[in-house]
C-alpha atoms as a PDB file:
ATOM      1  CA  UNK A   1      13.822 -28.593   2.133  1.00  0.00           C
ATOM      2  CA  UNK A   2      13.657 -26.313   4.928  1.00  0.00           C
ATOM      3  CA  UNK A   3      14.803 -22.517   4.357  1.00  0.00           C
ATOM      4  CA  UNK A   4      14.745 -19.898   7.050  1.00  0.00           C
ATOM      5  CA  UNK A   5      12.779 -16.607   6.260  1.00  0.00           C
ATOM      6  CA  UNK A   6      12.793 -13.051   7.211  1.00  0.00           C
ATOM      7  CA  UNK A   7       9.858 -10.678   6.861  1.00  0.00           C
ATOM      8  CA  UNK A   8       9.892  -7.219   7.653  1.00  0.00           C
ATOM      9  CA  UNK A   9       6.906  -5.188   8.491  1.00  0.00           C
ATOM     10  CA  UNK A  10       7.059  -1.306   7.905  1.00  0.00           C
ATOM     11  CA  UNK A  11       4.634   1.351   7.909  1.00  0.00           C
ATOM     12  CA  UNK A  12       3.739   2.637   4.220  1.00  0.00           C
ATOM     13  CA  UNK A  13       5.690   6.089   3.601  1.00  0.00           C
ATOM     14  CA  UNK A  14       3.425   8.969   5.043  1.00  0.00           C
ATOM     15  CA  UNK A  15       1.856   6.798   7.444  1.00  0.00           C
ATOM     16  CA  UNK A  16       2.077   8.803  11.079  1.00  0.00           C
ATOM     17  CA  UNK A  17       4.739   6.743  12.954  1.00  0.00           C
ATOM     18  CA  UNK A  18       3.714   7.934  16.907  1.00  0.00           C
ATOM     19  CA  UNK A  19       5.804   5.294  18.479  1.00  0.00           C
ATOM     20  CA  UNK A  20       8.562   6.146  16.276  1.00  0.00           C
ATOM     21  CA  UNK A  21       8.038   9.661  17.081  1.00  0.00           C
ATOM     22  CA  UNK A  22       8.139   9.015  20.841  1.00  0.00           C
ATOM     23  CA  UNK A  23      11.746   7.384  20.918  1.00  0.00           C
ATOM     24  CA  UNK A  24      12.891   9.632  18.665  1.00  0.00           C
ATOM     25  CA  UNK A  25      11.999  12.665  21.343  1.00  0.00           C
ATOM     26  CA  UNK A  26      13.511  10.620  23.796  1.00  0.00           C
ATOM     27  CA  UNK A  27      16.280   9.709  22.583  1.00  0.00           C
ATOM     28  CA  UNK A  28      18.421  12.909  23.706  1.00  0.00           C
ATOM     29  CA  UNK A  29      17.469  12.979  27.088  1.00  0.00           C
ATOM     30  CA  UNK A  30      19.702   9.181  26.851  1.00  0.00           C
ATOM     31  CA  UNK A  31      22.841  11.001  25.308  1.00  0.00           C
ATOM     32  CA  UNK A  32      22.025   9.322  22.001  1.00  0.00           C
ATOM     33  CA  UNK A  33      22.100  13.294  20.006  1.00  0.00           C
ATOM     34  CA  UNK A  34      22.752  12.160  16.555  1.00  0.00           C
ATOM     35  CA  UNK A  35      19.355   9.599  15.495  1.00  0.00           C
ATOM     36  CA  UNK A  36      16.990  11.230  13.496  1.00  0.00           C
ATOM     37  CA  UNK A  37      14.453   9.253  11.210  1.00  0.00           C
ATOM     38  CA  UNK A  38      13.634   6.704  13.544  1.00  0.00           C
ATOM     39  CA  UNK A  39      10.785   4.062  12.693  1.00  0.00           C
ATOM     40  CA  UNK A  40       9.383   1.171  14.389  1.00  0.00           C
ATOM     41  CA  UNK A  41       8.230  -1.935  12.680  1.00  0.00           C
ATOM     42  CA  UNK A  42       7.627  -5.649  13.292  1.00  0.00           C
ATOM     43  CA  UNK A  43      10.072  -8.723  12.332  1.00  0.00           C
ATOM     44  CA  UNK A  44       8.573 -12.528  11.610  1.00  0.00           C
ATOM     45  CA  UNK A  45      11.330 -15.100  11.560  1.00  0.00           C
ATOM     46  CA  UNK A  46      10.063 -18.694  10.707  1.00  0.00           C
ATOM     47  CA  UNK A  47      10.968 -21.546   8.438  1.00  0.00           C
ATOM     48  CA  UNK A  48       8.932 -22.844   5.313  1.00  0.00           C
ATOM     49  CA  UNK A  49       9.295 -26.413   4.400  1.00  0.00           C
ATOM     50  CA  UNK A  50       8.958 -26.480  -0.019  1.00  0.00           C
ATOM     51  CA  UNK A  51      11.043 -27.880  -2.865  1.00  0.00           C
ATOM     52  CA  UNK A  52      13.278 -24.795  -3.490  1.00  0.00           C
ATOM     53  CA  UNK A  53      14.425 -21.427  -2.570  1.00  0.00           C
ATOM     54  CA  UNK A  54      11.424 -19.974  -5.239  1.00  0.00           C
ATOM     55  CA  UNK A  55       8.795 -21.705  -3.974  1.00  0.00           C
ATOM     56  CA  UNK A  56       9.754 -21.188  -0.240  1.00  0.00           C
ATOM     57  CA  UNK A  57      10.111 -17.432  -1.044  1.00  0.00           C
ATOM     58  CA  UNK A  58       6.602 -17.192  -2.816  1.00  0.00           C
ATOM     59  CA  UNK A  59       4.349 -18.645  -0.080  1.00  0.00           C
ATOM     60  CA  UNK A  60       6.349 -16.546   1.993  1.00  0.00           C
ATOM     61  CA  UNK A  61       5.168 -13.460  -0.046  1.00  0.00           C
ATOM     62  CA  UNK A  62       1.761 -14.149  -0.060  1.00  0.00           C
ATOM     63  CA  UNK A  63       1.558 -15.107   3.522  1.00  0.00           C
ATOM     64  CA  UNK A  64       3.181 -12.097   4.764  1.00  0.00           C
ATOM     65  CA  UNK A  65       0.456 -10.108   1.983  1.00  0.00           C
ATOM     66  CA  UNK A  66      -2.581 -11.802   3.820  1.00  0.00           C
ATOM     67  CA  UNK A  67      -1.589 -12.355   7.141  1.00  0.00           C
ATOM     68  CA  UNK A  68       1.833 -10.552   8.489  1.00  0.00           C
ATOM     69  CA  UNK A  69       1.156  -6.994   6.961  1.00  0.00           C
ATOM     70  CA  UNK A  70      -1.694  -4.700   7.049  1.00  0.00           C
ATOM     71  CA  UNK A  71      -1.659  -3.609   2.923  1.00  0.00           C
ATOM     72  CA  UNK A  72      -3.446  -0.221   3.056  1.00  0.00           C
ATOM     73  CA  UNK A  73      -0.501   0.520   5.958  1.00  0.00           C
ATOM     74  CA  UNK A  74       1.740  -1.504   5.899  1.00  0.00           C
ATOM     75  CA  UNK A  75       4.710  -2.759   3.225  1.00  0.00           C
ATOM     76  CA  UNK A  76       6.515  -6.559   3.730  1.00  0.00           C
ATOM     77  CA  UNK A  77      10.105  -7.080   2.953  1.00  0.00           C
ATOM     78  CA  UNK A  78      10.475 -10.845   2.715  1.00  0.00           C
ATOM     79  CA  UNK A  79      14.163 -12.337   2.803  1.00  0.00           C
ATOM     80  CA  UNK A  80      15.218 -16.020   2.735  1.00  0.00           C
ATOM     81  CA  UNK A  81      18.100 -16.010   5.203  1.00  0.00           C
ATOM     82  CA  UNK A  82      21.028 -18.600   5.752  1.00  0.00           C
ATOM     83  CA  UNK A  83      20.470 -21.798   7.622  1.00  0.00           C
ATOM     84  CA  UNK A  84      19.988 -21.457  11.232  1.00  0.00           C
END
């Protein structure tokens, strides 16, 4: 079986954010007053052929552990979406 995944990448809490930072401050100047808190991170979409929703959602674990996310950093939400 097929199932569509979801991983997203976000800096560890207390990791400096300076692109974050950077919208953030510029974020006024485009009438947009009320954002505070913003964060920038990276989203993998891909499929992973395996025999059930468990197995599809482990590899994806431990792929985005190795490959997707920088540990010290990092932190990887993985999420088995609906079909595509």
């Amino acid at each position: 079986m097929r199932f569509p995944v979801r991983v997203e990448v976000r800096l560890r809490p207390g990791i400096a954010d300076p692109q974050g930072a950077v919208l953030e401050r510029a974020l006024p100047a485009l009438g947009f007053t009320s954002i505070s808190g913003l964060k920038v991170g990276k989203s993998f979409r891909f499929d992973v052929e395996a025999s059930d929703a468990k197995t599809a959602s482990r590899l994806a674990e431990e792929m985005a552990q190795r490959l997707l996310a920088n540990p010290v950093l990092e932190e990887a939400e993985v999420h088995l979406d609906q079909a595509r």
